[in-house]
PDB file of N, CA and C in Angstrom:
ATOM      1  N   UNK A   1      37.234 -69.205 -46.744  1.00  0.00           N
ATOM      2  CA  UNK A   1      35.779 -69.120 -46.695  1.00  0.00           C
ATOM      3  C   UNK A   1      35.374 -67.661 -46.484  1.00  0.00           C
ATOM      4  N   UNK A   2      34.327 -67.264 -47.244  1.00  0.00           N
ATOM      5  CA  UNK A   2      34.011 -66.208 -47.179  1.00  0.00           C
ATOM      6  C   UNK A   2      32.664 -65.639 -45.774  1.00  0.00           C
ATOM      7  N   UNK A   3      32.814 -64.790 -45.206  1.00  0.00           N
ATOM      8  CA  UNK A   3      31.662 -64.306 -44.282  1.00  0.00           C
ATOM      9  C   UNK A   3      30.625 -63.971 -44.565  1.00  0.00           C
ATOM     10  N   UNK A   4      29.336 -64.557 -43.973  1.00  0.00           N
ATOM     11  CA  UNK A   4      28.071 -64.287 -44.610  1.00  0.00           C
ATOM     12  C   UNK A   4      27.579 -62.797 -44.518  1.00  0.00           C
ATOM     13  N   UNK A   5      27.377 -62.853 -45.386  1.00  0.00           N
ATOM     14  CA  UNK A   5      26.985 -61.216 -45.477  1.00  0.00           C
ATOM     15  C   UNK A   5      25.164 -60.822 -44.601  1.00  0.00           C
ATOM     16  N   UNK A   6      24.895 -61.468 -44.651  1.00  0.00           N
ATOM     17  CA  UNK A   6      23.565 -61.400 -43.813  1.00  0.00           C
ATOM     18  C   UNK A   6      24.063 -61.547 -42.239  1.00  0.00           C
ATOM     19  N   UNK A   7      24.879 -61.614 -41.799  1.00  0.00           N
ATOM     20  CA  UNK A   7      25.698 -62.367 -40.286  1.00  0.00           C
ATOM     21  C   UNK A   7      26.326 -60.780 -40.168  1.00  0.00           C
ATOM     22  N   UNK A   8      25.548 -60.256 -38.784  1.00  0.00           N
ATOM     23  CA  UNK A   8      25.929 -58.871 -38.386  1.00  0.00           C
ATOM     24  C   UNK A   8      27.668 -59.540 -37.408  1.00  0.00           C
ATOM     25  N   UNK A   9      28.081 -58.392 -37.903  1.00  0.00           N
ATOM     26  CA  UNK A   9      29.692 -58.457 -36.552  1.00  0.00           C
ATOM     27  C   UNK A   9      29.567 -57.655 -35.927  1.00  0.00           C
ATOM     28  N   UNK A  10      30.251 -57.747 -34.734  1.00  0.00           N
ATOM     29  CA  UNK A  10      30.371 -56.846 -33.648  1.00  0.00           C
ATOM     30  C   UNK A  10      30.061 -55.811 -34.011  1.00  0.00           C
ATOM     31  N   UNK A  11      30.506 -54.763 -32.611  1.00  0.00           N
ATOM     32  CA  UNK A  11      30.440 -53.465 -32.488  1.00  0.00           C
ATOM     33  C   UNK A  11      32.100 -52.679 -33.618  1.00  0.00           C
ATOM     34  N   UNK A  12      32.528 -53.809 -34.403  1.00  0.00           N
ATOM     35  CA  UNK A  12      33.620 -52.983 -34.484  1.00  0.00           C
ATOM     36  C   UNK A  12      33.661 -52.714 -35.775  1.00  0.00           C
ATOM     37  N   UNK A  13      32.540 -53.253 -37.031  1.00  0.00           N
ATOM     38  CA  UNK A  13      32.041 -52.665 -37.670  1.00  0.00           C
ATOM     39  C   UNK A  13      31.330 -51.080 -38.048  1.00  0.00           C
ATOM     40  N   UNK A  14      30.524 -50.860 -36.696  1.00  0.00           N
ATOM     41  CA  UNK A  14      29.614 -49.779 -36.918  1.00  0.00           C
ATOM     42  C   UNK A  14      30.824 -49.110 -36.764  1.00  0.00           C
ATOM     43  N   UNK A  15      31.714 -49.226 -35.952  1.00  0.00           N
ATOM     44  CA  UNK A  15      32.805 -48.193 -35.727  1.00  0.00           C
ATOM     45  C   UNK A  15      34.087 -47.974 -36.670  1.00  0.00           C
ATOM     46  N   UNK A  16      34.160 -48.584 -37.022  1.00  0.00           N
ATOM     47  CA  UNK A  16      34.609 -48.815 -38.797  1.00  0.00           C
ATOM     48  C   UNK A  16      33.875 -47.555 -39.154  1.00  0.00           C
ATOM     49  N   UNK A  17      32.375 -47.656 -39.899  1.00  0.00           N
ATOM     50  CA  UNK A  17      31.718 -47.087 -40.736  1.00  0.00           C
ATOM     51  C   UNK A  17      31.392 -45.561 -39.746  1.00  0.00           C
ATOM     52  N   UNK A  18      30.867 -45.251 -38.518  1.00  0.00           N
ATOM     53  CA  UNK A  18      31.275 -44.032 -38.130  1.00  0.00           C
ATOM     54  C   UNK A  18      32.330 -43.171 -38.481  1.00  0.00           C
ATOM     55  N   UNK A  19      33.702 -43.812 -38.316  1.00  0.00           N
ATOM     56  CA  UNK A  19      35.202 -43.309 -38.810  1.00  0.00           C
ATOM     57  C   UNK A  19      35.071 -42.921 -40.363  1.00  0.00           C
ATOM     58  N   UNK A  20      34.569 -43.214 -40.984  1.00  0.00           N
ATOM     59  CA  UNK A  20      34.836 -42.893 -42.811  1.00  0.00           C
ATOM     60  C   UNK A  20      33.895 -41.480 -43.123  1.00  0.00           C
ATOM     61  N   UNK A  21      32.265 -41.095 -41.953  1.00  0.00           N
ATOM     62  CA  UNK A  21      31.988 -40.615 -42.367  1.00  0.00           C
ATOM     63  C   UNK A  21      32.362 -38.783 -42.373  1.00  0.00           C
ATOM     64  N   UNK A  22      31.904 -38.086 -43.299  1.00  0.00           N
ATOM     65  CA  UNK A  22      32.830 -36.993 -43.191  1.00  0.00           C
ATOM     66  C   UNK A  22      32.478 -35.522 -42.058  1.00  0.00           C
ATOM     67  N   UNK A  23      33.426 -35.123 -41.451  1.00  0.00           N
ATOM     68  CA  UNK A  23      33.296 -34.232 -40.507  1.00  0.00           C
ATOM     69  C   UNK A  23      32.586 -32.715 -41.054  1.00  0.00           C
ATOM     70  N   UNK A  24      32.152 -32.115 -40.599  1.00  0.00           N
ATOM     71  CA  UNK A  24      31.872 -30.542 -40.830  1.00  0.00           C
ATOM     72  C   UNK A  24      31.036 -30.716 -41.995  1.00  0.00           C
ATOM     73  N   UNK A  25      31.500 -29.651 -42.853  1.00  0.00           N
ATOM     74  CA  UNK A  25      30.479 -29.428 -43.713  1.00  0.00           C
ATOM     75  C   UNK A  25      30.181 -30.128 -44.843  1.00  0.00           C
ATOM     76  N   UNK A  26      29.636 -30.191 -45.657  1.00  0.00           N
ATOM     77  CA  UNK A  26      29.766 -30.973 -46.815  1.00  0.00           C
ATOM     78  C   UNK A  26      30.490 -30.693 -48.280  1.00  0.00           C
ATOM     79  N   UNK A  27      30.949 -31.359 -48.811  1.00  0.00           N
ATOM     80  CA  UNK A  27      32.134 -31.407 -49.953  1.00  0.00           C
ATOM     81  C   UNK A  27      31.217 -30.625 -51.337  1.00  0.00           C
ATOM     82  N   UNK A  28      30.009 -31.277 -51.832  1.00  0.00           N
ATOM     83  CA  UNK A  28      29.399 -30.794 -52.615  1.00  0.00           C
ATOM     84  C   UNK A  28      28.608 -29.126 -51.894  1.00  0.00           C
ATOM     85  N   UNK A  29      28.675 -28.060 -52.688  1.00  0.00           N
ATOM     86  CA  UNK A  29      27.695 -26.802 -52.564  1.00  0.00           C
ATOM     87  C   UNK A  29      26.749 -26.793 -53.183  1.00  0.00           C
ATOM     88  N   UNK A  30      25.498 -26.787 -52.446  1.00  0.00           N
ATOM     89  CA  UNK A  30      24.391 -26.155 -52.922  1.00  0.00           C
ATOM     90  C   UNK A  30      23.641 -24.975 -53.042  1.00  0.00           C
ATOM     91  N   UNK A  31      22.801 -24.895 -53.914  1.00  0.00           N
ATOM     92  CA  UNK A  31      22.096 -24.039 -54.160  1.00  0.00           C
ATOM     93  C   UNK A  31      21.079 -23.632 -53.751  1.00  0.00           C
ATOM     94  N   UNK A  32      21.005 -22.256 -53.120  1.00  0.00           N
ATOM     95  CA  UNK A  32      20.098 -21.867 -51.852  1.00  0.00           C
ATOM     96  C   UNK A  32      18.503 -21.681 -52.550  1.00  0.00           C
ATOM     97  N   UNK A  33      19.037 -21.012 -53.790  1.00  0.00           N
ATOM     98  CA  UNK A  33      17.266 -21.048 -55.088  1.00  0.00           C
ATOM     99  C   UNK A  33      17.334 -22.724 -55.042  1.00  0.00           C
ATOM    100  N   UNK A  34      17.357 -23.553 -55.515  1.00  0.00           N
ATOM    101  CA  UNK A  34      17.007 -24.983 -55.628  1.00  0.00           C
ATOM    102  C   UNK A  34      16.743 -25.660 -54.095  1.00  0.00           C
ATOM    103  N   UNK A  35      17.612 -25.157 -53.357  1.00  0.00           N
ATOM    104  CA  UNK A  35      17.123 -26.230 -52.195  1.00  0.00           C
ATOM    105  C   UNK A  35      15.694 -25.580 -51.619  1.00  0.00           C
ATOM    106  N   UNK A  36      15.531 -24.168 -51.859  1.00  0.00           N
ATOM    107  CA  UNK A  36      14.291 -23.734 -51.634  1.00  0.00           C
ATOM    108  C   UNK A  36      13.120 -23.936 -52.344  1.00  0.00           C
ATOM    109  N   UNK A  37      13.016 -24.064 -53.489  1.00  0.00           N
ATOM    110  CA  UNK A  37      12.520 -24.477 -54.334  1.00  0.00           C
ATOM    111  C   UNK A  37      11.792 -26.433 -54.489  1.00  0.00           C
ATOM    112  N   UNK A  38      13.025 -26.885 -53.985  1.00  0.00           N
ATOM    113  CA  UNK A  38      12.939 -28.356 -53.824  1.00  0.00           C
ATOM    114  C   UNK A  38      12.107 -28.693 -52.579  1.00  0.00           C
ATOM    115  N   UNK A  39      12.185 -27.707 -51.469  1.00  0.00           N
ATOM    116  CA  UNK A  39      11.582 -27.223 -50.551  1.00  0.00           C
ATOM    117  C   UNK A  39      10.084 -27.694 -50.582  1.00  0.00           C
ATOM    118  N   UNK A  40       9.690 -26.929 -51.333  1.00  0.00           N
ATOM    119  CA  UNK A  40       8.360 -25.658 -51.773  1.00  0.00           C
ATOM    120  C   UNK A  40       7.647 -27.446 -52.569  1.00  0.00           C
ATOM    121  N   UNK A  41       7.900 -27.999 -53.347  1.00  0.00           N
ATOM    122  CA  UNK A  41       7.520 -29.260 -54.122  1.00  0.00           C
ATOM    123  C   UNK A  41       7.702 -30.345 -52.801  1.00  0.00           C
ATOM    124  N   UNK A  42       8.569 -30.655 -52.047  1.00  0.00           N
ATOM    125  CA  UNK A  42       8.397 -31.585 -51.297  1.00  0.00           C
ATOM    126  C   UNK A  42       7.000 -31.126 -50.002  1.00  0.00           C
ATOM    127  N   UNK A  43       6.792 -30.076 -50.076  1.00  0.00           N
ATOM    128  CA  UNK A  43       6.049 -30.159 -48.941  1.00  0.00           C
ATOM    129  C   UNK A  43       5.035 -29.859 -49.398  1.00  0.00           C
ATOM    130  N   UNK A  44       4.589 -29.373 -51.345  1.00  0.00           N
ATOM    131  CA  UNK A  44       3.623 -29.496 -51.827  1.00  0.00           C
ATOM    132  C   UNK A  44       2.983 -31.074 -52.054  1.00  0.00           C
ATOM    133  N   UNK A  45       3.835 -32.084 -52.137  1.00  0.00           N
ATOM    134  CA  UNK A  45       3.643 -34.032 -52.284  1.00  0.00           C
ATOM    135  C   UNK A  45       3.087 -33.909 -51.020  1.00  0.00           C
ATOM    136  N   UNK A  46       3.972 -33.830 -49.662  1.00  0.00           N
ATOM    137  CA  UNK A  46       3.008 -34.184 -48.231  1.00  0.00           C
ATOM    138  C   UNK A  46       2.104 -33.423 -47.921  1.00  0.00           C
ATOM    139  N   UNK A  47       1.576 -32.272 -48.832  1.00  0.00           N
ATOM    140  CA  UNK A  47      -0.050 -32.099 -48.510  1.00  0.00           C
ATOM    141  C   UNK A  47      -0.943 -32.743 -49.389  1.00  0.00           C
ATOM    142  N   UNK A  48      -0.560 -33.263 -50.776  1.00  0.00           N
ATOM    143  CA  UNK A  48      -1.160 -34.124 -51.351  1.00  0.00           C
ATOM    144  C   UNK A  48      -1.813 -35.345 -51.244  1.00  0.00           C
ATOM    145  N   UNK A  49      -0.741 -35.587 -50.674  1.00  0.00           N
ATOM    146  CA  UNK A  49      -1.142 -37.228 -49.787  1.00  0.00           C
ATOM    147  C   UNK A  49      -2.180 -37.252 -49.111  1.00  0.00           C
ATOM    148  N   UNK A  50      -2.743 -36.032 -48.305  1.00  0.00           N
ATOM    149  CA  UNK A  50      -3.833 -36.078 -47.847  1.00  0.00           C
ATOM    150  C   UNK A  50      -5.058 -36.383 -48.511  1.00  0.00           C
ATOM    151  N   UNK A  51      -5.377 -36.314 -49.705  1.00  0.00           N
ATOM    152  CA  UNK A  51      -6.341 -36.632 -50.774  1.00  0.00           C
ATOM    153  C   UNK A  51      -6.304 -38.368 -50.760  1.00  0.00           C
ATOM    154  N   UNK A  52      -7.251 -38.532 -50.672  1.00  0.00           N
ATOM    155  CA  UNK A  52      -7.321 -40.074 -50.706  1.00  0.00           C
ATOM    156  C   UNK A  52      -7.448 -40.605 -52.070  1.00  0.00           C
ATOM    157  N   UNK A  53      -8.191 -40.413 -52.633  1.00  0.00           N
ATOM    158  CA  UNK A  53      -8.275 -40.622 -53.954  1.00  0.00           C
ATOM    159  C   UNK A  53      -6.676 -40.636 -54.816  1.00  0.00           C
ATOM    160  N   UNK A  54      -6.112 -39.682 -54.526  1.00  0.00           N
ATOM    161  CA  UNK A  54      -4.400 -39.439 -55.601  1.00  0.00           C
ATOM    162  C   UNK A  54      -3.646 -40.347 -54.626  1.00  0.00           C
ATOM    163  N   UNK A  55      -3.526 -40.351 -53.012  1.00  0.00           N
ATOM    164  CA  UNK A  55      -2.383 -41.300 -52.291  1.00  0.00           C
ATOM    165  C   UNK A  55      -2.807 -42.581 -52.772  1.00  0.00           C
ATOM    166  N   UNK A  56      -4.201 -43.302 -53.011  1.00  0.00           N
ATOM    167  CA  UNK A  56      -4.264 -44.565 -53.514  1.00  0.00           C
ATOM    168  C   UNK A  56      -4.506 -45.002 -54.986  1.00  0.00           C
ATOM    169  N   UNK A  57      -4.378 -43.563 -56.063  1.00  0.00           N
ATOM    170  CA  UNK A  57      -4.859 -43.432 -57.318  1.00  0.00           C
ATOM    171  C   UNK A  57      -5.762 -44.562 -57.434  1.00  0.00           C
ATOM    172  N   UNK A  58      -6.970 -44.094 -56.826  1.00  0.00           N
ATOM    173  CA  UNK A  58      -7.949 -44.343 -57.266  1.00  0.00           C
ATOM    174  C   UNK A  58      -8.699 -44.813 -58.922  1.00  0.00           C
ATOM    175  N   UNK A  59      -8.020 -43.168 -59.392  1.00  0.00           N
ATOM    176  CA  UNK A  59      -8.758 -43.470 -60.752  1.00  0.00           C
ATOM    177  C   UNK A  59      -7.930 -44.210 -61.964  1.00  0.00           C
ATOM    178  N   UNK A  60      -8.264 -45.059 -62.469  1.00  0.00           N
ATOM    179  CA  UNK A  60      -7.055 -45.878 -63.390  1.00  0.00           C
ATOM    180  C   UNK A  60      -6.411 -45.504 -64.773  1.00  0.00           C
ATOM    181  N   UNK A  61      -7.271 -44.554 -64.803  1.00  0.00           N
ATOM    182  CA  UNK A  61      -6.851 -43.443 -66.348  1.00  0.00           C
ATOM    183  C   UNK A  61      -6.290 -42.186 -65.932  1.00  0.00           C
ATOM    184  N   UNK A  62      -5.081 -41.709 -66.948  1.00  0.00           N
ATOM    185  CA  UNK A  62      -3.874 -40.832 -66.194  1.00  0.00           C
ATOM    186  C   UNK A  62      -4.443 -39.907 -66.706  1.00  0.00           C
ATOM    187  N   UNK A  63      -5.524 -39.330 -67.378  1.00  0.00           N
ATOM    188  CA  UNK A  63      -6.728 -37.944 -67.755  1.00  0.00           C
ATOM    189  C   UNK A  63      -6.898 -37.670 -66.710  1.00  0.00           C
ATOM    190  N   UNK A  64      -7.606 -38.417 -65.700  1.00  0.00           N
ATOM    191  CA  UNK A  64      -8.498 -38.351 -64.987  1.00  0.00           C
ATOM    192  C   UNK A  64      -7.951 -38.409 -63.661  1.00  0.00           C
ATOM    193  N   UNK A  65      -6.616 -39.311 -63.324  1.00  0.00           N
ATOM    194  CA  UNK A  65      -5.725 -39.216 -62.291  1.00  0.00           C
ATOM    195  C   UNK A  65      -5.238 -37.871 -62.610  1.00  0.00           C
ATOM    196  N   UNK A  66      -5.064 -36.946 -63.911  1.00  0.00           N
ATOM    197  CA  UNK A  66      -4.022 -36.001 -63.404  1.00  0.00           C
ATOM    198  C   UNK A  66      -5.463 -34.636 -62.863  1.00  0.00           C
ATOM    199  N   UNK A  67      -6.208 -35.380 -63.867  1.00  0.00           N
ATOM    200  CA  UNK A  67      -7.637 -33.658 -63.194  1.00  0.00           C
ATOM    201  C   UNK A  67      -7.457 -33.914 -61.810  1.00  0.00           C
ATOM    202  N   UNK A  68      -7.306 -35.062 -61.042  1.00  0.00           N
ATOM    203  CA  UNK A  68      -7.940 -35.076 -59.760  1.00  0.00           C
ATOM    204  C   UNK A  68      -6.685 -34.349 -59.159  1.00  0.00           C
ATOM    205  N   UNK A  69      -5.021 -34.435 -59.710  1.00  0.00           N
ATOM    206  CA  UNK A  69      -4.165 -33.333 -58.684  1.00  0.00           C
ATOM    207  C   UNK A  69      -4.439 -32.545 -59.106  1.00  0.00           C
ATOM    208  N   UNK A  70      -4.850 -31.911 -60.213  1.00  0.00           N
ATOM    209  CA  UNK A  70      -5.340 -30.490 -60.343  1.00  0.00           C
ATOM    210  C   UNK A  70      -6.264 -29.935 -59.488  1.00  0.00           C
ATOM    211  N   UNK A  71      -7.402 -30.503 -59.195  1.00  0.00           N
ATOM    212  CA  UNK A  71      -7.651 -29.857 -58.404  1.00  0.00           C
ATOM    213  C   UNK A  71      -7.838 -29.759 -56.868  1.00  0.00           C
ATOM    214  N   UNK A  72      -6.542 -30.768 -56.437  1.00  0.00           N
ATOM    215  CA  UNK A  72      -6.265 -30.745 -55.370  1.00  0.00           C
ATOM    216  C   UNK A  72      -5.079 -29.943 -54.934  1.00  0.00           C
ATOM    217  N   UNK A  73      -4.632 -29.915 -56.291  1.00  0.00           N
ATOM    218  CA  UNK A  73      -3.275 -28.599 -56.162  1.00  0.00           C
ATOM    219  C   UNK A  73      -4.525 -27.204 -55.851  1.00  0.00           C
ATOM    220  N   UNK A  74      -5.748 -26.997 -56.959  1.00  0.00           N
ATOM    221  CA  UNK A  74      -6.065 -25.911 -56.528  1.00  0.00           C
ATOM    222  C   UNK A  74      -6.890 -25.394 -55.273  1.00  0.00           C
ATOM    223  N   UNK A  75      -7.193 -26.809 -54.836  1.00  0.00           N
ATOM    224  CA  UNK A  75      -7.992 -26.300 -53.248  1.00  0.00           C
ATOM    225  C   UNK A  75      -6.617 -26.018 -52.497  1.00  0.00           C
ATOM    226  N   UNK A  76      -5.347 -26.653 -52.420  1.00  0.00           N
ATOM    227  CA  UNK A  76      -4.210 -26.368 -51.436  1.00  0.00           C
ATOM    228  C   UNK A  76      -3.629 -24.648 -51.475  1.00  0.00           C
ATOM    229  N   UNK A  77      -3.704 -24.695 -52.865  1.00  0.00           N
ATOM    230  CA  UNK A  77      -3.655 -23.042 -52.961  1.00  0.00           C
ATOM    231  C   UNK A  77      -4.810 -22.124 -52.860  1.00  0.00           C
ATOM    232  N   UNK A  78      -5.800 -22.183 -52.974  1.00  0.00           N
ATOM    233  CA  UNK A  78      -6.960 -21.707 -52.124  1.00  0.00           C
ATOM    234  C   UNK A  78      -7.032 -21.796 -50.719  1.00  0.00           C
ATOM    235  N   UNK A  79      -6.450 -22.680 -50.571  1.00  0.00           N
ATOM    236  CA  UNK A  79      -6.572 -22.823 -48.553  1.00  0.00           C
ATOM    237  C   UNK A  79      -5.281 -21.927 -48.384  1.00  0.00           C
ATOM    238  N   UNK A  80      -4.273 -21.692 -48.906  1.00  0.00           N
ATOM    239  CA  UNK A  80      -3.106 -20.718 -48.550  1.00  0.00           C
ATOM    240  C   UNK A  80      -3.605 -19.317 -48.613  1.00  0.00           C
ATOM    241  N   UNK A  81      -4.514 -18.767 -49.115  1.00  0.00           N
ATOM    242  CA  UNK A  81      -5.155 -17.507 -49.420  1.00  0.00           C
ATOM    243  C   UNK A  81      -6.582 -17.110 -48.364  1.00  0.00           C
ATOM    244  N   UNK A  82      -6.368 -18.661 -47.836  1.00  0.00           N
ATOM    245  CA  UNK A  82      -7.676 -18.075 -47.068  1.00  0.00           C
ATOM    246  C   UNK A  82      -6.874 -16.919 -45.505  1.00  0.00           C
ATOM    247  N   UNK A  83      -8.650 -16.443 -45.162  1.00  0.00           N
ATOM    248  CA  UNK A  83      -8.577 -15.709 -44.017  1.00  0.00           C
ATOM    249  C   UNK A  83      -8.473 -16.324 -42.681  1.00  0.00           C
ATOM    250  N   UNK A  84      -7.177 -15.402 -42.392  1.00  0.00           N
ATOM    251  CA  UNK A  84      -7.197 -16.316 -40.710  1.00  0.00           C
ATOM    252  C   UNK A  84      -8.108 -15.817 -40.057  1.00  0.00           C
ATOM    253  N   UNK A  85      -8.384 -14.632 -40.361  1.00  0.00           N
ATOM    254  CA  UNK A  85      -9.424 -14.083 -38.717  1.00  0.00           C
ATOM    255  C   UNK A  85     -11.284 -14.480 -38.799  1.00  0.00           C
TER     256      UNK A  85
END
């Protein structure tokens, strides 16, 4: 008979899966231009979200959904240029 897969086991599972994972650094190298870059776009989406209209796309035509990140891309870069003092 096989064990239900929805049916958690002990503690001697997680400790199983702790043991496999890998120590120090990581096997694949990345790229310091791309991860910066990938950077720069992920934290351009979580200021987006702030727009209510694009987090719930509002508008149902993709013309008109894409004007509205346009120019919410261009107030975000207008607010980066503004004056602090």
């Amino acid at each position: 008979s096989r064990p239900d897969p929805r049916r958690r086991s002990g503690s001697g599972n997680s400790r199983r899966r702790s043991q496999s994972l890998p120590i120090g650094r990581k096997s694949h190298k990345t790229s310091n231009f791309l991860y910066r870059y990938r950077h720069k776009v992920e934290c351009f989406f979580s200021k987006i979200k702030y727009f209510r209209a694009i987090a719930t796309r509002y508008e149902k035509r993709a013309e008109n959904y894409l004007a509205l990140v346009k120019l919410a891309a261009i107030r975000i870069w207008l607010r980066s240029y503004e004056s602090v003092s």
